[in-house]
C-alpha atoms as a PDB file:
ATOM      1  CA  UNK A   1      90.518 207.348 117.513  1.00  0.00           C
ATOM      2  CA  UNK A   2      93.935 208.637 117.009  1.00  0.00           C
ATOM      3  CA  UNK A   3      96.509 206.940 114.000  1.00  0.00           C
ATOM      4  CA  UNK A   4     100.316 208.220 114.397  1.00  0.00           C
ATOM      5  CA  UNK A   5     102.507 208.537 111.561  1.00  0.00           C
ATOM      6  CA  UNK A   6     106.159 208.245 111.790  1.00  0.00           C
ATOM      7  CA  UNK A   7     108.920 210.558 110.177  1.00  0.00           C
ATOM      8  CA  UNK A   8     110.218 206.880 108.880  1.00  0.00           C
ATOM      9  CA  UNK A   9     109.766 203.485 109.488  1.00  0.00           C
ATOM     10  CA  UNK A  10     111.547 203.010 113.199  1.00  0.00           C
ATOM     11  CA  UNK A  11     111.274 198.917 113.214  1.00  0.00           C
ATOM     12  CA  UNK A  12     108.233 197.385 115.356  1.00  0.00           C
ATOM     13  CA  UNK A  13     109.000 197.850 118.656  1.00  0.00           C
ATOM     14  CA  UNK A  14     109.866 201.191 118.598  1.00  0.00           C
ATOM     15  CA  UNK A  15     106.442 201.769 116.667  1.00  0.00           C
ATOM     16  CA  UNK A  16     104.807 200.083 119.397  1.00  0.00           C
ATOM     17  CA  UNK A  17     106.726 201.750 121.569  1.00  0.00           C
ATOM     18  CA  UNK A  18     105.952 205.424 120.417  1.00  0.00           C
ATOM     19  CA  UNK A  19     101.917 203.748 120.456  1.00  0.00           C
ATOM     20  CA  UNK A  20     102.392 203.140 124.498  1.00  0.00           C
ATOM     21  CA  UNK A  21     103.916 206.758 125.130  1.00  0.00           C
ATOM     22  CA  UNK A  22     100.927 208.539 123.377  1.00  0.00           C
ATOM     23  CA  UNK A  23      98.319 206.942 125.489  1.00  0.00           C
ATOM     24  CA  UNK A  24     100.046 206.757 128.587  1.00  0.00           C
ATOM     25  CA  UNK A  25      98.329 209.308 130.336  1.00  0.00           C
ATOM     26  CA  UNK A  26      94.857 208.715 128.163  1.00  0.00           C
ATOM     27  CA  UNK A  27      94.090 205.165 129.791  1.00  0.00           C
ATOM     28  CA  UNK A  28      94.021 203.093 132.595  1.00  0.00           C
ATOM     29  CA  UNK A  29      95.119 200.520 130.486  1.00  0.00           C
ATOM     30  CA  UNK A  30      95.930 199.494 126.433  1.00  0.00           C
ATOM     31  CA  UNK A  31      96.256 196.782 124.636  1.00  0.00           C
ATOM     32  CA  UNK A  32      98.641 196.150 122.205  1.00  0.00           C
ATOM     33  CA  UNK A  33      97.738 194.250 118.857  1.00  0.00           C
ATOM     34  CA  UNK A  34      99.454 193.529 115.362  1.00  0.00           C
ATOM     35  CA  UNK A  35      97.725 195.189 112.805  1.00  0.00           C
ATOM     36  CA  UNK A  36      97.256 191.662 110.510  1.00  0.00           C
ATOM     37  CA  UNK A  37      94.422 191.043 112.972  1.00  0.00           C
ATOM     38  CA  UNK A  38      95.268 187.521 112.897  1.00  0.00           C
ATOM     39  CA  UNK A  39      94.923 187.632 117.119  1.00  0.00           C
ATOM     40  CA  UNK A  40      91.621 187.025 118.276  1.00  0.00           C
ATOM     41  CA  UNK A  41      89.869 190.156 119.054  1.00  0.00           C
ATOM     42  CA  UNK A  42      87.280 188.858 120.787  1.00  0.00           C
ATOM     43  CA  UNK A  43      89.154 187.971 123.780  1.00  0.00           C
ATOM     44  CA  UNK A  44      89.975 191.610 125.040  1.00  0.00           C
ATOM     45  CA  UNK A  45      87.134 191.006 127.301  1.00  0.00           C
ATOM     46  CA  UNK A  46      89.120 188.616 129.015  1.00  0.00           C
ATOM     47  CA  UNK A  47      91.807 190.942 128.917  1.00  0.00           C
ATOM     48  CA  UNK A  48      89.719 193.284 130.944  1.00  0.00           C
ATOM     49  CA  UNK A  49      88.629 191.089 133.362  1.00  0.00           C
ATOM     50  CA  UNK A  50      92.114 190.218 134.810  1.00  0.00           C
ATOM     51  CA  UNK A  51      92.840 194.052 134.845  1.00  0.00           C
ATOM     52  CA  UNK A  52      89.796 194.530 136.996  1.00  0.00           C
ATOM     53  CA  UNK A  53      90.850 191.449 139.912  1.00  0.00           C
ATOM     54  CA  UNK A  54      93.942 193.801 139.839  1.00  0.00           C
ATOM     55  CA  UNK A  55      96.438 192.329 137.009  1.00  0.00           C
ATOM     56  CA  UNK A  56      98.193 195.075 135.550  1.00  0.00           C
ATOM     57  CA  UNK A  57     100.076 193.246 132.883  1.00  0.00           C
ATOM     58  CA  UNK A  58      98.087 190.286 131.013  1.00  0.00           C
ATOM     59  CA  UNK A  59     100.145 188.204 128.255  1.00  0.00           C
ATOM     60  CA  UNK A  60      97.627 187.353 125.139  1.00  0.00           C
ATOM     61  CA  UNK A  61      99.286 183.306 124.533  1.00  0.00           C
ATOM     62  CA  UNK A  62      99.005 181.515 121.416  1.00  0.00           C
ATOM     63  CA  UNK A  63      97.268 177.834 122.563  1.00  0.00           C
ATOM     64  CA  UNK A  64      99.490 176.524 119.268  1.00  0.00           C
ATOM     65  CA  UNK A  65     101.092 177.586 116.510  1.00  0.00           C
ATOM     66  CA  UNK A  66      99.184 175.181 114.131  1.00  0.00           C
ATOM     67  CA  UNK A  67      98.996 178.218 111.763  1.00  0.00           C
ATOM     68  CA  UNK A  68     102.735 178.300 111.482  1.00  0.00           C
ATOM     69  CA  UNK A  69     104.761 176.434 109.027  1.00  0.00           C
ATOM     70  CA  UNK A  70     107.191 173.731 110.110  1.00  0.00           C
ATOM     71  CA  UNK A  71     110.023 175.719 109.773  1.00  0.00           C
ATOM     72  CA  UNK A  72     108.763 178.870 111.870  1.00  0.00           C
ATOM     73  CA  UNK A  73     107.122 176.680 114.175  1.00  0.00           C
ATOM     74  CA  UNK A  74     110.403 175.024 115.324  1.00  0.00           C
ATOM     75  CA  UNK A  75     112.549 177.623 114.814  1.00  0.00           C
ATOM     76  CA  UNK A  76     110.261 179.873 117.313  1.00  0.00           C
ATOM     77  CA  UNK A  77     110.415 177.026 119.921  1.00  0.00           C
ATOM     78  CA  UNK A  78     114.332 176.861 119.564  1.00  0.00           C
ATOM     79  CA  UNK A  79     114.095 180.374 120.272  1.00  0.00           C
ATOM     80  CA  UNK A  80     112.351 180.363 123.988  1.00  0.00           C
ATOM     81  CA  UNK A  81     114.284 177.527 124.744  1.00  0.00           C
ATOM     82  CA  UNK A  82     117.504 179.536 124.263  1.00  0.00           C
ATOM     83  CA  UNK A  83     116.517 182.886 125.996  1.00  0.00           C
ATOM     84  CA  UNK A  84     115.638 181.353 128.924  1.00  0.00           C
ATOM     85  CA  UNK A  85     118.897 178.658 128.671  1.00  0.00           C
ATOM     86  CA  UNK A  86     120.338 182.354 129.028  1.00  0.00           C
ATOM     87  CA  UNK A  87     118.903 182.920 131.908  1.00  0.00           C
ATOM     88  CA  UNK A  88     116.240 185.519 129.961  1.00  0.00           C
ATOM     89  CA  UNK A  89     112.940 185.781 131.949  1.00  0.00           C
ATOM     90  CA  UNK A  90     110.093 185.573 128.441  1.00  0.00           C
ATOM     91  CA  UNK A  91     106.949 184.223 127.885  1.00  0.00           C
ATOM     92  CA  UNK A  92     106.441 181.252 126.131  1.00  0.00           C
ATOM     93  CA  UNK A  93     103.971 181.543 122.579  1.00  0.00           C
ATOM     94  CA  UNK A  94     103.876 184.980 123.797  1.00  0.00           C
ATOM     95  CA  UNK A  95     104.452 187.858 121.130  1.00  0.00           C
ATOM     96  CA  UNK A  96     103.242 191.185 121.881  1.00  0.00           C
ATOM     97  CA  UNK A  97      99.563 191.005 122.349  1.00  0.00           C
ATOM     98  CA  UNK A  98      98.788 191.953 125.585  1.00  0.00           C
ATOM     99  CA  UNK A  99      97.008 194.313 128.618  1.00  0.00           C
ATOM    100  CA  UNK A 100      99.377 196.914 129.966  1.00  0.00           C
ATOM    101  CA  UNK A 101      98.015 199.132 132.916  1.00  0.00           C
ATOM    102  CA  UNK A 102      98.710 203.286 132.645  1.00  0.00           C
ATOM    103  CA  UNK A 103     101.360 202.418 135.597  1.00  0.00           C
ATOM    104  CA  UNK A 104     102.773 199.643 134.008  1.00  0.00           C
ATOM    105  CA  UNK A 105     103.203 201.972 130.621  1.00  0.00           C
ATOM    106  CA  UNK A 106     105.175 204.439 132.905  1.00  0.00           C
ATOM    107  CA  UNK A 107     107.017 201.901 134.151  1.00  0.00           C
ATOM    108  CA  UNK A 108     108.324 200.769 130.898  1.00  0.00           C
ATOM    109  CA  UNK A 109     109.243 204.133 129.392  1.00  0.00           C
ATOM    110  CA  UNK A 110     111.551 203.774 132.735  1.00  0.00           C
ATOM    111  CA  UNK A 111     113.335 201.686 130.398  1.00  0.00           C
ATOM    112  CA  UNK A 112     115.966 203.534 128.021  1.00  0.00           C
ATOM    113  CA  UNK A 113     117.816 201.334 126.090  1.00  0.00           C
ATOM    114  CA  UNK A 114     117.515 202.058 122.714  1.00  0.00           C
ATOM    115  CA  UNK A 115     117.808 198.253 121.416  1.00  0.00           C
ATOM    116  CA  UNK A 116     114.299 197.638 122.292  1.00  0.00           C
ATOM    117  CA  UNK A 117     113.011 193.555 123.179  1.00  0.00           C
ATOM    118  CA  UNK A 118     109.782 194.022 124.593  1.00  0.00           C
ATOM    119  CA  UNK A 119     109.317 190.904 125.438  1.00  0.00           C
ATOM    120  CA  UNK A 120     111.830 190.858 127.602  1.00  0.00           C
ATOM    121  CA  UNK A 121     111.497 193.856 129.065  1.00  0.00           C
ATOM    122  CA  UNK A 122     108.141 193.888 129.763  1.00  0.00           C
ATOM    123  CA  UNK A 123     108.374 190.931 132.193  1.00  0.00           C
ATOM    124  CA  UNK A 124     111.504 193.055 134.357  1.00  0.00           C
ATOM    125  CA  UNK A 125     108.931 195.131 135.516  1.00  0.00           C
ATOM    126  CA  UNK A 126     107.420 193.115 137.921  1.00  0.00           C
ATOM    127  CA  UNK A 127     104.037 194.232 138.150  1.00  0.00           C
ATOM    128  CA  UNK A 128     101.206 191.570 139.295  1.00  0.00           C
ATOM    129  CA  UNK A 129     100.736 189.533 135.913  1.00  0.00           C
ATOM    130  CA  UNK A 130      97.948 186.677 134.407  1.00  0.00           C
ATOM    131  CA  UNK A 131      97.812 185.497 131.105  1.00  0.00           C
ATOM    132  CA  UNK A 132      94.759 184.452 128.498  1.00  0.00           C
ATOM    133  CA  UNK A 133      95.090 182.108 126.330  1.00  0.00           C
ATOM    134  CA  UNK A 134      93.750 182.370 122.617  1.00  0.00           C
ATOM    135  CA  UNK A 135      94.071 180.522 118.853  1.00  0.00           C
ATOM    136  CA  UNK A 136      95.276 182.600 116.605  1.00  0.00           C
ATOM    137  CA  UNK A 137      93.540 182.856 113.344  1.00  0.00           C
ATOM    138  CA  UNK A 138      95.296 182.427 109.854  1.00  0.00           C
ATOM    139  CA  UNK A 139      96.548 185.568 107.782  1.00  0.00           C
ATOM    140  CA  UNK A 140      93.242 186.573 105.646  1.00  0.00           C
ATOM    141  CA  UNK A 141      94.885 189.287 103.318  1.00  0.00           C
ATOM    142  CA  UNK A 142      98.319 190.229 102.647  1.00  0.00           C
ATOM    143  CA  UNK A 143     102.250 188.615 103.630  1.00  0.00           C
ATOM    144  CA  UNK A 144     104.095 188.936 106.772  1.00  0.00           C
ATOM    145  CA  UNK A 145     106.540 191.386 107.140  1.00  0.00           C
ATOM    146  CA  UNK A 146     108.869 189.810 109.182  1.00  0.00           C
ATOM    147  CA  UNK A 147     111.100 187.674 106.551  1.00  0.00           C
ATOM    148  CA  UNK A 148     113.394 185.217 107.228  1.00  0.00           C
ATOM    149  CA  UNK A 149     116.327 188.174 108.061  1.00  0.00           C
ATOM    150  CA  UNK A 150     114.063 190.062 110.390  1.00  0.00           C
ATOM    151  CA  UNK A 151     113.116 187.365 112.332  1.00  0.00           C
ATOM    152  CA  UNK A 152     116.436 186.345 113.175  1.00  0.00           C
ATOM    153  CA  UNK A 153     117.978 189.673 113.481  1.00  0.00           C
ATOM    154  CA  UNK A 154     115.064 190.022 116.059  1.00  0.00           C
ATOM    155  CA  UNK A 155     116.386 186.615 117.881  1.00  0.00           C
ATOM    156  CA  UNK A 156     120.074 187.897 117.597  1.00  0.00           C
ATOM    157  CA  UNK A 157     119.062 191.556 119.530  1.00  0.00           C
ATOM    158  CA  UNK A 158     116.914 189.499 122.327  1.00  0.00           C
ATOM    159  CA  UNK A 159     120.157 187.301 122.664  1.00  0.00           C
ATOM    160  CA  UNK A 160     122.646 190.325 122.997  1.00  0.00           C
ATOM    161  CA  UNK A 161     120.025 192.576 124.665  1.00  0.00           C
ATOM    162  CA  UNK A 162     119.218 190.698 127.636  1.00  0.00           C
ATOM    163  CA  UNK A 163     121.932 188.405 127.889  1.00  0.00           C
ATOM    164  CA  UNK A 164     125.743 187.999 128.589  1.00  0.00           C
ATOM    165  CA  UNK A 165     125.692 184.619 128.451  1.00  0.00           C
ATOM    166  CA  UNK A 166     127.729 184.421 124.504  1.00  0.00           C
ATOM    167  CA  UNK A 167     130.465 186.243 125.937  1.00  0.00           C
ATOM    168  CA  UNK A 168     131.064 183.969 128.780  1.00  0.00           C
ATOM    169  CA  UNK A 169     130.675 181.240 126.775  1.00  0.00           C
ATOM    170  CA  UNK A 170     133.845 182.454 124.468  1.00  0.00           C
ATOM    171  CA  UNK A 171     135.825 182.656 127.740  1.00  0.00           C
ATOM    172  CA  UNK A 172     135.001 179.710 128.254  1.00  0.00           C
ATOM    173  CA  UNK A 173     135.789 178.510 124.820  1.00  0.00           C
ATOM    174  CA  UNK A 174     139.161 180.235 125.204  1.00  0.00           C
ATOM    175  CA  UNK A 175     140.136 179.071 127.897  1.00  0.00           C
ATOM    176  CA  UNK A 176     139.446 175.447 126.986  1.00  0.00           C
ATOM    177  CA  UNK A 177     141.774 175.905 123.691  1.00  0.00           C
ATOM    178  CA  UNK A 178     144.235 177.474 125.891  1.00  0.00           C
ATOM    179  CA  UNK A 179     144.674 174.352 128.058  1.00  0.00           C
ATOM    180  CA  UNK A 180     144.544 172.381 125.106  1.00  0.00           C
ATOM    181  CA  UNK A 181     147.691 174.559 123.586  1.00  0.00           C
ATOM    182  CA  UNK A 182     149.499 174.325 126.682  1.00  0.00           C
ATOM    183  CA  UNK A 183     149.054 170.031 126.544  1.00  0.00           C
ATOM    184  CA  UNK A 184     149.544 169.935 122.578  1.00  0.00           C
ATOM    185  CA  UNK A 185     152.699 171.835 123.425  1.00  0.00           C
ATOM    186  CA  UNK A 186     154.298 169.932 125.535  1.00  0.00           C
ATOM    187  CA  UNK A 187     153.459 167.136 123.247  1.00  0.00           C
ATOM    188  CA  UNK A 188     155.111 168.650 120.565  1.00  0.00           C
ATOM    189  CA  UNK A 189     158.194 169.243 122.344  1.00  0.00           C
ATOM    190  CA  UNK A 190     158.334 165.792 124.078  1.00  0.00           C
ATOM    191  CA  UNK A 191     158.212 163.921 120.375  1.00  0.00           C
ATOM    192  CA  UNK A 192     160.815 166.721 119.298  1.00  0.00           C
ATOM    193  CA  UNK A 193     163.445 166.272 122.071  1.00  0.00           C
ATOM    194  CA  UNK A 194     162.738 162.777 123.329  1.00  0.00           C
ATOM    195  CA  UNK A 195     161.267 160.499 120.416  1.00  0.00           C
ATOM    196  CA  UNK A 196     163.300 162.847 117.638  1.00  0.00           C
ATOM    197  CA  UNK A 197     160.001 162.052 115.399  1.00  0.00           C
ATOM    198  CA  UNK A 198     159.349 164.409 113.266  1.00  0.00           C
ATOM    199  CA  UNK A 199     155.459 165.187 113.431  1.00  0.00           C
ATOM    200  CA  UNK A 200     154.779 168.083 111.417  1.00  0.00           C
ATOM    201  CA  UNK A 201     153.136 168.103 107.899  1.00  0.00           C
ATOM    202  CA  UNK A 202     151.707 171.385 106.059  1.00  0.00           C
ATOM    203  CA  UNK A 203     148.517 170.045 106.207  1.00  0.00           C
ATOM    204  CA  UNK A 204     148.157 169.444 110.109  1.00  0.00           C
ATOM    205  CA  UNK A 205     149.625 172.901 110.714  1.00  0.00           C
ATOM    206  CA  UNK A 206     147.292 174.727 108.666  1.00  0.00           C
ATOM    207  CA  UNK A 207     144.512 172.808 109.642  1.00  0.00           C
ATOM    208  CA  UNK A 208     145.476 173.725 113.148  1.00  0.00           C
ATOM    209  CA  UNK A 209     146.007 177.508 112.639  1.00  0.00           C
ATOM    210  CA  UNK A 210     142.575 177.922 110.702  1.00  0.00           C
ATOM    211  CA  UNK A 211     140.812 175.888 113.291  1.00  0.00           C
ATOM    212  CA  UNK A 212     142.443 178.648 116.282  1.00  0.00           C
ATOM    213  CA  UNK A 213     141.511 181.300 113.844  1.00  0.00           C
ATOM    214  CA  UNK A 214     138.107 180.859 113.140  1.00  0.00           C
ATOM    215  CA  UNK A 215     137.542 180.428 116.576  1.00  0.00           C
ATOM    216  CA  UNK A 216     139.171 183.624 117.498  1.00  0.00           C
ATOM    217  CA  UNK A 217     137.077 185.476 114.335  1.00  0.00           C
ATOM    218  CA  UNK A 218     134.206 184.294 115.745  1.00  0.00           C
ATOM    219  CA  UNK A 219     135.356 185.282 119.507  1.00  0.00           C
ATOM    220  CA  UNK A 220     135.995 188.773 118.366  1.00  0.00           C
ATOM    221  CA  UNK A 221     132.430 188.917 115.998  1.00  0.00           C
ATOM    222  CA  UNK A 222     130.540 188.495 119.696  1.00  0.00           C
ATOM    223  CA  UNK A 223     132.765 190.510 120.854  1.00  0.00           C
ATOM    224  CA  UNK A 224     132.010 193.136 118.676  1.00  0.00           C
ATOM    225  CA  UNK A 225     128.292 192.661 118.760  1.00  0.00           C
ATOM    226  CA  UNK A 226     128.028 194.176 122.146  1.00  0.00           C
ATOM    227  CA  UNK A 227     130.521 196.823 120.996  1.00  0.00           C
ATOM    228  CA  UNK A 228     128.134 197.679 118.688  1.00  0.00           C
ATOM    229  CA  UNK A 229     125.215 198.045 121.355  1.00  0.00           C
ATOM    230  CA  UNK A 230     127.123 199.936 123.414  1.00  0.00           C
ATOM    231  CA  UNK A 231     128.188 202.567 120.853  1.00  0.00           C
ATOM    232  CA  UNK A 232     124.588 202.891 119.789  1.00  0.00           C
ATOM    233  CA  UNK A 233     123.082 203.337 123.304  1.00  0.00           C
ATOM    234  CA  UNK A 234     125.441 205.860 123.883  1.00  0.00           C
ATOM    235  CA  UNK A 235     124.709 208.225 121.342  1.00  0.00           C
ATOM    236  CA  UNK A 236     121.436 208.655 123.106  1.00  0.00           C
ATOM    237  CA  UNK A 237     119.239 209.016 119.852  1.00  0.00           C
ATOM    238  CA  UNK A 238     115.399 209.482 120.097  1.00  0.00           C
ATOM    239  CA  UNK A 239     114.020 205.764 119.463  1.00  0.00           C
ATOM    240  CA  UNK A 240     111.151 207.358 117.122  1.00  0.00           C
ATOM    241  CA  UNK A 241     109.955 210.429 115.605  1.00  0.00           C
ATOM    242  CA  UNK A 242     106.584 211.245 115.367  1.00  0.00           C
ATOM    243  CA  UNK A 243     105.611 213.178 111.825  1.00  0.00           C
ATOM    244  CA  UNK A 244     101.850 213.661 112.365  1.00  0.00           C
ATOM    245  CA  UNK A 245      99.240 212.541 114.940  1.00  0.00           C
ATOM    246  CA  UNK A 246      95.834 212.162 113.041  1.00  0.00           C
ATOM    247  CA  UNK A 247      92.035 212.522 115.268  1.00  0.00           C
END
């Protein structure tokens, strides 16, 4: 048995990640578990038996989430249901429990981006697939990791990591407002020149200009989101360092 330390804490996937590389060329296959042992072990023999019919990736799914609490449960479901709105290929109750073959590891260190979602990724690399389903047990010992911030900075990088989708959506947001500009406009000059009204109060202007300005703040924070990615995947940084390996 081998344990590998990190030079720091890299975030999850990239520990998992660095896990995969190391064994690559050890295996014919691995299987990737959370250390809180709340999956059920006792279904890697399951696991096995798709490999052998030929599988080469097998997705561990969660029959329910009656372990969850309301809030997680829900929010997790809004989740799936907006990757694949976005047109994101992922597995439903799937996290990252699961049977990756030696080729199928190869195949995913392919992969270079260094904002890793591996549950999206994992599914782009089309390898024959099956799936076993399990009930996952209740947390014995300990808290999760994954607070309230993690979890949805983890949603936000799957959104922006796999999907284009937000930015379209602001064109199409912009371009909307600028048709309604263009009609508001004209009816702004026909009450000016034709009905001699006067129409304009403080408050309707600035309720106007913050409404156009939050929506161009907003525009420009999506915007800048993918910026952001870009910058970072071009810097070309390792995704993990490995301290120590220990036999």
């Amino acid at each position: 048995m081998y344990v590998i330390k990190l030079s720091r804490n890299f975030g999850h996937q990239n520990a998992l990640l660095a896990g995969l590389h190391f064994v690559s060329d050890k295996c014919d296959c691995a299987i990737s578990i959370d250390a809180d042992l709340q999956d059920d072990i006792n279904i890697f023999d399951d696991f096995l038996k798709a490999f052998k019919t030929g599988k080469e990736i097998i997705y561990g799914i969660r029959k329910q989430r009656a372990t969850d609490t309301f809030f997680k449960r829900n929010t997790a479901l809004v989740f799936y249901r907006c990757m694949q709105m976005l047109g994101v290929e992922i597995i439903y109750n799937h996290a990252d429990y699961r049977l990756l073959s030696a080729r199928s590891i190869h195949a995913l260190l392919e992969f270079k981006e260094v904002n890793l979602f591996l549950r999206g990724i994992i599914p782009l690399i089309g390898f024959s697939s099956d799936v076993v389903e399990y009930d996952r047990h209740p947390r014995v010992a300990g808290e999760s990791k994954y607070t309230l911030k993690k979890m949805l900075s983890f949603a936000w990088n799957g959104i922006t990591s796999f999907s284009i989708m937000p930015l379209r959506f602001v064109s199409v947001i912009g371009f909307a407002f600028f048709l309604l500009s263009i009609i508001l406009g004209g009816y702004v000059l026909f009450v000016k020149f034709i009905t001699y009204e006067a129409v304009y109060g403080w408050t309707s202007t600035i309720m106007v200009f913050s409404f156009f300005s939050g929506v161009q703040m907003l525009s420009l924070g999506i915007i800048g989101e993918y910026i952001g990615k870009i910058y970072q995947e071009t810097k070309g940084r390792p995704r993990y360092c490995i301290d120590q390996i220990l036999a």
